[in-house]
C-alpha atoms as a PDB file:
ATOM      1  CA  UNK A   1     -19.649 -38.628  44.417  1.00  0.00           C
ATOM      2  CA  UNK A   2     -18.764 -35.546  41.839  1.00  0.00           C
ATOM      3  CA  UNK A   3     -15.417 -37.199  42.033  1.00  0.00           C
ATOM      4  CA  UNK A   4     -16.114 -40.476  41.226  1.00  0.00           C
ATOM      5  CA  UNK A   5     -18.726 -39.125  38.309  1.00  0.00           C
ATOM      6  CA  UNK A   6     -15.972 -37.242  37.275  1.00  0.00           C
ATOM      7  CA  UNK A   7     -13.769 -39.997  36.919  1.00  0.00           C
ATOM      8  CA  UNK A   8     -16.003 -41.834  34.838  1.00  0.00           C
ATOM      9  CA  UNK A   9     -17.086 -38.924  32.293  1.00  0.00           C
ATOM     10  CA  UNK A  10     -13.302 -38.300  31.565  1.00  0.00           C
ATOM     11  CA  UNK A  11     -13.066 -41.407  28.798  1.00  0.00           C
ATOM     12  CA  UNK A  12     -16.270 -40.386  27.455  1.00  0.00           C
ATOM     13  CA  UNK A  13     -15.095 -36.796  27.158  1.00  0.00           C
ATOM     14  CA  UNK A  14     -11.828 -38.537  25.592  1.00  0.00           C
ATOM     15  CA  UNK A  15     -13.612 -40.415  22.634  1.00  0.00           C
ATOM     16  CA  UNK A  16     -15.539 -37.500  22.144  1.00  0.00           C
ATOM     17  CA  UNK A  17     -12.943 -35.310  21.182  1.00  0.00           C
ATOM     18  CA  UNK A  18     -11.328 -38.367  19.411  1.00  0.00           C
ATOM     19  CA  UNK A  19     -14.489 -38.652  17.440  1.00  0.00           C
ATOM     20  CA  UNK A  20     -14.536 -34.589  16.559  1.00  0.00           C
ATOM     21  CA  UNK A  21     -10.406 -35.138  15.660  1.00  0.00           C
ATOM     22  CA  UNK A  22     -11.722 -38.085  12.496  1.00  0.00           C
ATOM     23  CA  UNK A  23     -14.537 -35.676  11.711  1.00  0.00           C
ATOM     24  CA  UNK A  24     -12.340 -32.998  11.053  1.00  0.00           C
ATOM     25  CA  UNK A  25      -9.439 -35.116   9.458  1.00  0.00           C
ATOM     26  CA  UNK A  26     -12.018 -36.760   7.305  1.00  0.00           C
ATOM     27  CA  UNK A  27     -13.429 -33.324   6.020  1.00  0.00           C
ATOM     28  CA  UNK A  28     -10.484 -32.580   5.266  1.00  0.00           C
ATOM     29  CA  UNK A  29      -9.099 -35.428   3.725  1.00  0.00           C
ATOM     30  CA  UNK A  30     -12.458 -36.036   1.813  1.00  0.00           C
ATOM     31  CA  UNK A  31     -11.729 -33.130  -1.194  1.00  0.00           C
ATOM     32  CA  UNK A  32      -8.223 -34.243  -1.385  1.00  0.00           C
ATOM     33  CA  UNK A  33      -9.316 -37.761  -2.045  1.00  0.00           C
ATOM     34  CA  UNK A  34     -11.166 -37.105  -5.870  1.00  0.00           C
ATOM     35  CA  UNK A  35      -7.712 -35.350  -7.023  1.00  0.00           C
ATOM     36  CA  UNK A  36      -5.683 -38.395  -5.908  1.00  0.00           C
ATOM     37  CA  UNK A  37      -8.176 -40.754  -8.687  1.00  0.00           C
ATOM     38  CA  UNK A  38      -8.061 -38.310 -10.875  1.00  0.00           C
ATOM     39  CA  UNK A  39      -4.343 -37.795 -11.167  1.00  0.00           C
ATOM     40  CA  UNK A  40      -4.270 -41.710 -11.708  1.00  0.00           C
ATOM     41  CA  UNK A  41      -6.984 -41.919 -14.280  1.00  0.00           C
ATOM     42  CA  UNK A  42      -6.799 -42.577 -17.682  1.00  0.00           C
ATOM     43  CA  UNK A  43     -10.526 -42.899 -18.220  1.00  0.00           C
ATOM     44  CA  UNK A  44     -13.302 -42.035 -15.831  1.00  0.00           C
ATOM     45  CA  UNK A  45     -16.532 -41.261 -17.427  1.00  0.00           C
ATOM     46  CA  UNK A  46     -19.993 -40.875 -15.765  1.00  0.00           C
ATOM     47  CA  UNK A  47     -21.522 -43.244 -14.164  1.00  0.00           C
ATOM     48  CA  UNK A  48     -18.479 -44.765 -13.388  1.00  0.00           C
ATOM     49  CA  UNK A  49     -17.529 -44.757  -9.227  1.00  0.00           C
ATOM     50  CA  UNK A  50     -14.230 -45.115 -10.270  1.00  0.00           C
ATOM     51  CA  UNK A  51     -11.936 -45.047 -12.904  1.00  0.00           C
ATOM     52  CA  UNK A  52     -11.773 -48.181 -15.818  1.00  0.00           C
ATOM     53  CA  UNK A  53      -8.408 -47.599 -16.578  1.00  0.00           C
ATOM     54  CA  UNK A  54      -5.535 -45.817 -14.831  1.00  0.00           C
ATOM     55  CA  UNK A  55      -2.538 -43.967 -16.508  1.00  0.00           C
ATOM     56  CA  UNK A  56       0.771 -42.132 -15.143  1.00  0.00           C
ATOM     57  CA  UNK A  57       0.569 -40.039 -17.746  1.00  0.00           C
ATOM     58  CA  UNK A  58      -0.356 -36.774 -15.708  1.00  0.00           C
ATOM     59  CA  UNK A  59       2.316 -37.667 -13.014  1.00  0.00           C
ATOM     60  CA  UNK A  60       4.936 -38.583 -16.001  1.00  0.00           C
ATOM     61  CA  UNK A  61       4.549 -35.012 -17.385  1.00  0.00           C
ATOM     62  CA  UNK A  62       4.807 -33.211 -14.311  1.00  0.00           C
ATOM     63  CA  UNK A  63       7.915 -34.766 -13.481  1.00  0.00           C
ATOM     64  CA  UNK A  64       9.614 -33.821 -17.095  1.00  0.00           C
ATOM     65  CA  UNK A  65      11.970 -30.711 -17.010  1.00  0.00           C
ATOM     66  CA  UNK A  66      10.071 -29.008 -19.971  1.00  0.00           C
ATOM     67  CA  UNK A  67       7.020 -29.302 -18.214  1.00  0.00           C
ATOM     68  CA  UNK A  68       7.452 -26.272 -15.897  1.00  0.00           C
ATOM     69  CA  UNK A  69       6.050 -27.797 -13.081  1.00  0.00           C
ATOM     70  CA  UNK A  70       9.525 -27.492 -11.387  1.00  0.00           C
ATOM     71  CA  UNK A  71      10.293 -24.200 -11.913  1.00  0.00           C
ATOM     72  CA  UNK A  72       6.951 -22.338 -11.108  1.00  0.00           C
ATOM     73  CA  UNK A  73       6.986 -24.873  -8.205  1.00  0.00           C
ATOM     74  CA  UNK A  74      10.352 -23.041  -7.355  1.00  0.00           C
ATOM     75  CA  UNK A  75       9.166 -19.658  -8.019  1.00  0.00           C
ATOM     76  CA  UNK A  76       6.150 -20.184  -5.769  1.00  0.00           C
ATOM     77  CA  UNK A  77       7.775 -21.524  -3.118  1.00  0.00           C
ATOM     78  CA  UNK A  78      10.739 -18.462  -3.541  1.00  0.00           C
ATOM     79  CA  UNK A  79       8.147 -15.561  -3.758  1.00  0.00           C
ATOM     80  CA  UNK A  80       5.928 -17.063  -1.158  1.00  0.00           C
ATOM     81  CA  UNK A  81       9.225 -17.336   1.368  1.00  0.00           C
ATOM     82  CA  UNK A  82      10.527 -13.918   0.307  1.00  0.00           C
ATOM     83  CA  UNK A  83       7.062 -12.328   1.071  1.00  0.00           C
ATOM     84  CA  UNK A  84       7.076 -14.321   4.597  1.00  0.00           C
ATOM     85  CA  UNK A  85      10.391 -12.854   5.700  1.00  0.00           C
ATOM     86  CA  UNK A  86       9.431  -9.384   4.819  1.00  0.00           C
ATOM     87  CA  UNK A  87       6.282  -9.439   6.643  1.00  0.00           C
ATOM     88  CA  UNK A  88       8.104 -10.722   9.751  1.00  0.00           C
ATOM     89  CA  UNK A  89      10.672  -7.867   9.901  1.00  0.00           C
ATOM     90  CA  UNK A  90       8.124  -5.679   9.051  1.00  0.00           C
ATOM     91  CA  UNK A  91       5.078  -6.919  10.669  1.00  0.00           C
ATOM     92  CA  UNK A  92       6.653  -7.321  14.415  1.00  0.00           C
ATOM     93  CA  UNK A  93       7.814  -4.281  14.973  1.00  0.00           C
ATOM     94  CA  UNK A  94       4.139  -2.784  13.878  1.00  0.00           C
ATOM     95  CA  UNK A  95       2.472  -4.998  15.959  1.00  0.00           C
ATOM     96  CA  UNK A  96       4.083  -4.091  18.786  1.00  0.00           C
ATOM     97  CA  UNK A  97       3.860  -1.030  17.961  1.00  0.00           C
ATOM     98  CA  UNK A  98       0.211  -0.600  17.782  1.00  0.00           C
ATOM     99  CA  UNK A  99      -0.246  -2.726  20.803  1.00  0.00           C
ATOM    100  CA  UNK A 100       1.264  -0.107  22.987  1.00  0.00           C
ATOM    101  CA  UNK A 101      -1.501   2.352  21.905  1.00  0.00           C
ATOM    102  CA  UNK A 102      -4.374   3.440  23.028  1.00  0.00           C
ATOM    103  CA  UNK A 103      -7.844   1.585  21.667  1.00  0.00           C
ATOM    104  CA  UNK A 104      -8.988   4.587  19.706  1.00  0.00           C
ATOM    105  CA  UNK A 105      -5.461   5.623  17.692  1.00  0.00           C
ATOM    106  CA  UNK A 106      -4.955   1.648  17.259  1.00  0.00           C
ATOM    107  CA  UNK A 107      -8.363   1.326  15.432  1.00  0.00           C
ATOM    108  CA  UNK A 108      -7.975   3.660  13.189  1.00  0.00           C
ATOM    109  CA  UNK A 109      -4.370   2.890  12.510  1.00  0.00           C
ATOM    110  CA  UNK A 110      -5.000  -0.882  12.273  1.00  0.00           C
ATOM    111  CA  UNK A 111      -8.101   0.534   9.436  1.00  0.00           C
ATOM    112  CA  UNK A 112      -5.583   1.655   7.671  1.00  0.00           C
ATOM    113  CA  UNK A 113      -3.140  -1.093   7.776  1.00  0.00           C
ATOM    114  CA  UNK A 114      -6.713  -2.827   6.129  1.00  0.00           C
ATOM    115  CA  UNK A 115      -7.299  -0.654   3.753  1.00  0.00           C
ATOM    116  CA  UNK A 116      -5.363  -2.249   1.050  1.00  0.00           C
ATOM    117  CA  UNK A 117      -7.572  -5.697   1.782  1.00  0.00           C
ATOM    118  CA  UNK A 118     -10.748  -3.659   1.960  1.00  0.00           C
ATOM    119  CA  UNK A 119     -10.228  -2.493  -1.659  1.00  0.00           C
ATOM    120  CA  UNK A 120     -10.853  -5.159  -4.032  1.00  0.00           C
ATOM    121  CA  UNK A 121      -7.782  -6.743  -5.625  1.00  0.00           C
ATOM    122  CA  UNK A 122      -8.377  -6.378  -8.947  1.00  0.00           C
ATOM    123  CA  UNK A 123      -8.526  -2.415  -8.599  1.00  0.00           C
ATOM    124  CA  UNK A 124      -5.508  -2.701  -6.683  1.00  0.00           C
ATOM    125  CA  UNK A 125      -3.792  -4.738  -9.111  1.00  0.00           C
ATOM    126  CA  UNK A 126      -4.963  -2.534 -12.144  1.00  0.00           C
ATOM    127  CA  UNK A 127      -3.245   0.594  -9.781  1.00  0.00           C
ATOM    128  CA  UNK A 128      -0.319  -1.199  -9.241  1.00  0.00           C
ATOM    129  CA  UNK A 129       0.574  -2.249 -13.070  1.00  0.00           C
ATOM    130  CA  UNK A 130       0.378   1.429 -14.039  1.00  0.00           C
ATOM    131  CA  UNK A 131       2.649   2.142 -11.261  1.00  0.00           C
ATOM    132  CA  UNK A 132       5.088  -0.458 -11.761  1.00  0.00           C
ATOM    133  CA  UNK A 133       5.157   0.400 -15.224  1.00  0.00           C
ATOM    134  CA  UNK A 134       6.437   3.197 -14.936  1.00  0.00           C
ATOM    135  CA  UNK A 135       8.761   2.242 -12.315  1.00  0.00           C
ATOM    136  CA  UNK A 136      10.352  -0.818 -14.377  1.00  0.00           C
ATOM    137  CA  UNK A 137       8.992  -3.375 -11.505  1.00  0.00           C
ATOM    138  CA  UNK A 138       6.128  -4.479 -14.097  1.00  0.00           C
ATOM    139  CA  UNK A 139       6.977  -8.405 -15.347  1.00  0.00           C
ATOM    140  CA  UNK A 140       9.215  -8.950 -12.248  1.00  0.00           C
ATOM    141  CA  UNK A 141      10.014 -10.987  -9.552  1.00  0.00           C
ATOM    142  CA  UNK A 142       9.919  -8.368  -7.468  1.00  0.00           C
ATOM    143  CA  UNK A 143       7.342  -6.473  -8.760  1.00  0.00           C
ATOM    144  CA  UNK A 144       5.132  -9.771  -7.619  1.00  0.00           C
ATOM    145  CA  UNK A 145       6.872  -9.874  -4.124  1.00  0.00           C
ATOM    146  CA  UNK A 146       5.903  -6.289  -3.911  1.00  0.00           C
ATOM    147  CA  UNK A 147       2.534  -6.878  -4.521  1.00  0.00           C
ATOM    148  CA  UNK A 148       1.572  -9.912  -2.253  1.00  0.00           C
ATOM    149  CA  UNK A 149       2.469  -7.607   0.510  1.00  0.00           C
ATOM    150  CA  UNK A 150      -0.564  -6.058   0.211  1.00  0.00           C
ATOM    151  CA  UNK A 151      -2.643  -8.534   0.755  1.00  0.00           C
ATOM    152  CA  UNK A 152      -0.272 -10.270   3.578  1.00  0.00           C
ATOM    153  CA  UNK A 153       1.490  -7.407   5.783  1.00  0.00           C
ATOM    154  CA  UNK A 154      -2.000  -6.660   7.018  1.00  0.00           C
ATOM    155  CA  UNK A 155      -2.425  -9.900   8.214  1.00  0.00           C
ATOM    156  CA  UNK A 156       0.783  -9.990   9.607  1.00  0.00           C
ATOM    157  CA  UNK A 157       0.457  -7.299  11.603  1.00  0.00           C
ATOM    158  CA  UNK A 158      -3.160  -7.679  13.088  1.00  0.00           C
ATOM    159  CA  UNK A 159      -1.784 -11.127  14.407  1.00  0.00           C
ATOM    160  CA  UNK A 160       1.523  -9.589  16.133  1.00  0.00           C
ATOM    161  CA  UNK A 161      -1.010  -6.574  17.490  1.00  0.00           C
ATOM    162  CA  UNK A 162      -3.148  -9.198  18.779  1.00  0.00           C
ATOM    163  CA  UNK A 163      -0.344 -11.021  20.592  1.00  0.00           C
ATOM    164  CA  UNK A 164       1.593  -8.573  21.892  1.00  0.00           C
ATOM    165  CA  UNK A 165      -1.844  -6.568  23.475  1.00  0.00           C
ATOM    166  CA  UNK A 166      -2.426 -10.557  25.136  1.00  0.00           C
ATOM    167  CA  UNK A 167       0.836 -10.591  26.309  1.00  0.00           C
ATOM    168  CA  UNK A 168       2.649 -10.205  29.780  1.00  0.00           C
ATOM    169  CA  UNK A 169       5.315  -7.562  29.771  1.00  0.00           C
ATOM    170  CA  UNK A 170       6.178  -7.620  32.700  1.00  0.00           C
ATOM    171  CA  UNK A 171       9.579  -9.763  32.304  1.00  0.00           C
ATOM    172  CA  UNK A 172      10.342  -7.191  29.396  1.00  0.00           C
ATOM    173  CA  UNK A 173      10.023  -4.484  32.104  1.00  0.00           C
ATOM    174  CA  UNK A 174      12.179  -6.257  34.903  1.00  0.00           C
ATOM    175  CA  UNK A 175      14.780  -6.737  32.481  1.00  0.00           C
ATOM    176  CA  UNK A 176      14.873  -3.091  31.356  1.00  0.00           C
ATOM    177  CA  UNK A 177      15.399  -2.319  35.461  1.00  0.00           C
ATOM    178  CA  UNK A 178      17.743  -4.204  35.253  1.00  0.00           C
ATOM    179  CA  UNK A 179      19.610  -1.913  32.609  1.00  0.00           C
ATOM    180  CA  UNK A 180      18.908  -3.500  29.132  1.00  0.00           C
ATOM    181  CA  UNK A 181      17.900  -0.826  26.672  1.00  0.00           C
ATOM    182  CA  UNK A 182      14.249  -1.406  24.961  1.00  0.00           C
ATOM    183  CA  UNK A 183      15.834  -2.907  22.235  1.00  0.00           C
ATOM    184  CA  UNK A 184      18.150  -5.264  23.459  1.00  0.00           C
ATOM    185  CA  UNK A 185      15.247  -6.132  26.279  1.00  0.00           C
ATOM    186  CA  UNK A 186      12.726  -6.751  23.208  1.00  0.00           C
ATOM    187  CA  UNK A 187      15.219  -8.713  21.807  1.00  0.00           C
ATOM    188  CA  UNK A 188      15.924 -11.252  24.659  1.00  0.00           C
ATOM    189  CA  UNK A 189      12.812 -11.317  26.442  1.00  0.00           C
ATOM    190  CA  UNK A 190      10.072  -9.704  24.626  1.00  0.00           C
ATOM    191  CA  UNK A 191      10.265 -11.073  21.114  1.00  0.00           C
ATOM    192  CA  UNK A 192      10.876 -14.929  22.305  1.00  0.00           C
ATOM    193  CA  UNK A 193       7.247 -15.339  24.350  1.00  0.00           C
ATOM    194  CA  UNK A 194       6.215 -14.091  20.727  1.00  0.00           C
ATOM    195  CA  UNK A 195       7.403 -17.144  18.425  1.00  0.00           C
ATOM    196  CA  UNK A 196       4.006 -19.002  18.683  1.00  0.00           C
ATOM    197  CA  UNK A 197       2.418 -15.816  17.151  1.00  0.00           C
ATOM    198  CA  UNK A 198       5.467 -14.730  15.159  1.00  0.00           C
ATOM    199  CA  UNK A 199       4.758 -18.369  13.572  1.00  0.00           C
ATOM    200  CA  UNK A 200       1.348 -18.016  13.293  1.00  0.00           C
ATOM    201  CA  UNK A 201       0.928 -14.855  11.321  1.00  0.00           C
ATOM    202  CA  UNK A 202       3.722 -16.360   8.903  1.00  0.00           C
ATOM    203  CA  UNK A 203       1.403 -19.425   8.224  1.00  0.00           C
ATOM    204  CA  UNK A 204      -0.983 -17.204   7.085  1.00  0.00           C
ATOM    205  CA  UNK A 205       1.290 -14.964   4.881  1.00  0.00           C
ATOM    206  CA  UNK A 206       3.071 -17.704   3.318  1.00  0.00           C
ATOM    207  CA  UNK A 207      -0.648 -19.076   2.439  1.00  0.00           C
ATOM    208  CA  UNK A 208      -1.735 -16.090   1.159  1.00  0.00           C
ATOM    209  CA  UNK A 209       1.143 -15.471  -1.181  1.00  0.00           C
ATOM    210  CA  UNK A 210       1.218 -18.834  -2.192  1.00  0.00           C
ATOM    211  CA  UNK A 211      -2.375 -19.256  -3.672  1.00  0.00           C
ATOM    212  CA  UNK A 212      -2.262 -15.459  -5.340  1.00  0.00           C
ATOM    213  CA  UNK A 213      -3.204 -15.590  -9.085  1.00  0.00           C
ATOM    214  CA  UNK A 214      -4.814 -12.521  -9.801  1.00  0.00           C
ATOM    215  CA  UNK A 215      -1.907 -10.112  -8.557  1.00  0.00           C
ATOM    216  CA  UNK A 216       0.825 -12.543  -9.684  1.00  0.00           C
ATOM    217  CA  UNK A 217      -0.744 -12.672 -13.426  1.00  0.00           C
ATOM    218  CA  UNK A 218      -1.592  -8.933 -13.861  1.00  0.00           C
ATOM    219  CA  UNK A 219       1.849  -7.998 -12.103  1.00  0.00           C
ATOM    220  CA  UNK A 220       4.023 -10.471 -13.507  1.00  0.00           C
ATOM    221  CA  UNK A 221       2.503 -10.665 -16.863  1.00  0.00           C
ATOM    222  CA  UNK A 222       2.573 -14.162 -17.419  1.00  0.00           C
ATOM    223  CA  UNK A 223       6.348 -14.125 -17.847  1.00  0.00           C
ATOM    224  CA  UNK A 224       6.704 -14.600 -13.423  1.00  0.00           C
ATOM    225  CA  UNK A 225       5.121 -18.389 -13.679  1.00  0.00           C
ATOM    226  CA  UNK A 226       4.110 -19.770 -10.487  1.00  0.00           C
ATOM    227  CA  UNK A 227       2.292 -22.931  -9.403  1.00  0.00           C
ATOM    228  CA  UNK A 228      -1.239 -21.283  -9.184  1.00  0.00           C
ATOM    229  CA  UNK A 229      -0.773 -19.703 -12.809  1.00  0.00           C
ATOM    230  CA  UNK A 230       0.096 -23.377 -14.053  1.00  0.00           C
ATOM    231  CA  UNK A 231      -2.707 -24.715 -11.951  1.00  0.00           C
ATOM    232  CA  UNK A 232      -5.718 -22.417 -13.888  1.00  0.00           C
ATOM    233  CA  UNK A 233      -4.291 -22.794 -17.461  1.00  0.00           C
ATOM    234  CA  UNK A 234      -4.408 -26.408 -16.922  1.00  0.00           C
ATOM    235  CA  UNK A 235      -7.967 -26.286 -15.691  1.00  0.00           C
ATOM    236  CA  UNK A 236      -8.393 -24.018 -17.988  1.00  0.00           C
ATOM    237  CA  UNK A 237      -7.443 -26.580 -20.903  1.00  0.00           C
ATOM    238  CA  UNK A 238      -9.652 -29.322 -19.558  1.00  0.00           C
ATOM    239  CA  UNK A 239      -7.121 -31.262 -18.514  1.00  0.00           C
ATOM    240  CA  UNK A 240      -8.419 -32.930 -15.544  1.00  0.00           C
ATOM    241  CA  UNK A 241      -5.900 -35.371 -14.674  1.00  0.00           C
ATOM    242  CA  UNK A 242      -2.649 -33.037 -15.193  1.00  0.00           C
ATOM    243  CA  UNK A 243      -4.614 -30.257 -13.220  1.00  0.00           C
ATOM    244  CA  UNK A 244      -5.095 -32.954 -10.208  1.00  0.00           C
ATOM    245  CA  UNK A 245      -1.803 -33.594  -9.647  1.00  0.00           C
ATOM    246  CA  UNK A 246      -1.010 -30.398 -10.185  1.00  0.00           C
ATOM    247  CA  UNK A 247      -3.542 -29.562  -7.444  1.00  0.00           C
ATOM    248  CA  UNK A 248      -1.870 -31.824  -4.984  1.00  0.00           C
ATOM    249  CA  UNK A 249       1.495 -30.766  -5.803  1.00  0.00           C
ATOM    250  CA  UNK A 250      -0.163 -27.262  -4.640  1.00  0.00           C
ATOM    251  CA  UNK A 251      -1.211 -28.254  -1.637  1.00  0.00           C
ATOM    252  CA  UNK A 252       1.860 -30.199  -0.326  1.00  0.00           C
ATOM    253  CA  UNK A 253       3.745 -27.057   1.082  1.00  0.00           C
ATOM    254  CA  UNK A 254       0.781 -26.044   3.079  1.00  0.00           C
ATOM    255  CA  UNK A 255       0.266 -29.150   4.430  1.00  0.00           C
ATOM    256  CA  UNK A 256       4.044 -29.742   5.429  1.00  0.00           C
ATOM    257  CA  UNK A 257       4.343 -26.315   6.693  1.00  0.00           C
ATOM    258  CA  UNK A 258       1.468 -26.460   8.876  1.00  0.00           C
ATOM    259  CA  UNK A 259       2.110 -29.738  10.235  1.00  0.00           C
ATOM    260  CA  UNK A 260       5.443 -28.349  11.309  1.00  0.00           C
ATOM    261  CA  UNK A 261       4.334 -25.212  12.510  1.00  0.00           C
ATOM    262  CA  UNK A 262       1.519 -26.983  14.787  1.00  0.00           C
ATOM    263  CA  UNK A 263       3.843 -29.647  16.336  1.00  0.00           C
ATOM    264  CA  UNK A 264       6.433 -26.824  17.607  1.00  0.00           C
ATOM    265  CA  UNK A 265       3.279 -24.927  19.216  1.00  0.00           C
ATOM    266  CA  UNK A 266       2.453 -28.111  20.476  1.00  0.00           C
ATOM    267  CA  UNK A 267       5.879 -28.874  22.167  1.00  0.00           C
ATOM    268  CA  UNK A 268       6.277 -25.350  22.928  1.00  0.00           C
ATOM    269  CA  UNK A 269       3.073 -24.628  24.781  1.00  0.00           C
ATOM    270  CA  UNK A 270       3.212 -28.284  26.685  1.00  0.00           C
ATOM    271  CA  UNK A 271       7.378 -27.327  27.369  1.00  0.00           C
ATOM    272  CA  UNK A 272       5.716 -23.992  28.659  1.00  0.00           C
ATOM    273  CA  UNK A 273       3.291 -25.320  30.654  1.00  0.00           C
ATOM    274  CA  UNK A 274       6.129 -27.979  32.465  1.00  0.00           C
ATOM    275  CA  UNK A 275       7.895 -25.012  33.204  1.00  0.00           C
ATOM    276  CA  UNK A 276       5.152 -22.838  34.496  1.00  0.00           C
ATOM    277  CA  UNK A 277       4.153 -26.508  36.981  1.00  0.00           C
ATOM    278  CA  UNK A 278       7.966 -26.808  37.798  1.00  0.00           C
END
């Protein structure tokens, strides 16, 4: 009898999570969906559901070289990937690192690592301009790459301590018997079972960098021009239609990124579960 009931809850447990899947998509989907009209309106006053006239003229401007939309787009997308490598290289090793500790060193250590994101980041900022002043990094590039790591090498590395503490290292250990160093066995074995999280806290960092306005302003002193700085003076203006499709032109990465980044944990974990059946 429990099998048969079983057997007929299963579809019901199916649409169920079908039904939670639209929910979610829908929620999602539901803020982007006022930005789309907007970016195609030409008029839309109040009462109005939707617009009475529509207009390219906010898509017609982004898409003209002297608009800028290009080039901060560019930036963005340049800073944010610069300040996603560096975290990796960076933010592995520490992970792993803390993950071999003890709980009580590792706590305070991983503090400290959040001490930077604790602080508020407009004193940080503030700190960091007089600094990078003085060191000639002020109105930079890389003053700006410099300073999203604060806010994103934490990250980084809480996610890599994380997976590395929940992971098995046991085939890390055989193949150091078997005479690989603890590099070269981190390498091969270790650091591979470590892509889903590797990816993970990379989403997160490339995020992170890519929405900062407050650092990227006060650091790169309105002369490093990224997508978010275009994105507030536009608001800022009262132009609603140029700052919607500038909003979706914001979002696009993140979307495409994530989408990517979910189907390879997908395939991975369902290749890594045919593997752990075989």
């Amino acid at each position: 009898m429990g099998e048969v009931r079983s057997q007929h809850d299963a579809p019901e447990g199916v649409w169920l999570g079908r039904l939670v899947i639209a929910g979610i998509v829908v929620l999602v989907l539901l803020p982007v969906l006022p930005l789309a009209l907007y970016s195609f309106a030409g008029r839309w006053l109040y009462p109005d559901i939707l617009p009475s006239d529509w207009s390219l003229r906010a898509w017609e401007y982004i898409a003209r070289e002297r608009s800028g939309v290009l080039e901060a787009t560019l930036t963005s997308l340049g800073i944010a990937g610069l300040v996603t490598a560096i975290c990796v290289v960076l933010g592995v090793p520490a992970g792993r690192g803390l993950a071999s500790l003890t709980p009580g060193p590792r706590a305070a250590l991983e503090l400290l690592f959040f001490a930077p994101v604790i602080v508020p980041a407009l004193a940080v900022a503030l700190g960091l301009h007089i600094v990078f002043i003085r060191a000639g990094l002020a109105d930079t590039v890389i003053g700006v790459v410099i300073a999203h790591l604060l806010p994103t090498l934490p990250y980084m590395v809480l996610v890599m301590t994380s997976t590395f503490t929940n992971s098995d290292n046991e085939l890390e250990y055989q193949a150091r018997t078997l005479g690989a160093g603890p590099v070269r066995a981190f390498l091969i074995v270790g650091l591979p079972t470590a892509v889903p999280g590797v990816l993970t806290g990379a989403l997160f960092v490339f995020l992170i960098s890519w929405s900062q306005y407050a650092l990227t302003l006060l650091i790169g002193g309105g002369r490093v021009l990224t997508l978010p700085l275009l994105l507030f003076a536009f608001a800022s203006a009262g132009d609603l239609a140029v700052t919607a499709a500038l909003g979706l032109v914001f979002l696009a990465p993140a979307v495409v990124i994530l989408t990517l980044t979910a189907r390879f944990l997908t395939g991975r974990s369902v290749a890594l579960a045919g593997v752990a059946g075989k």
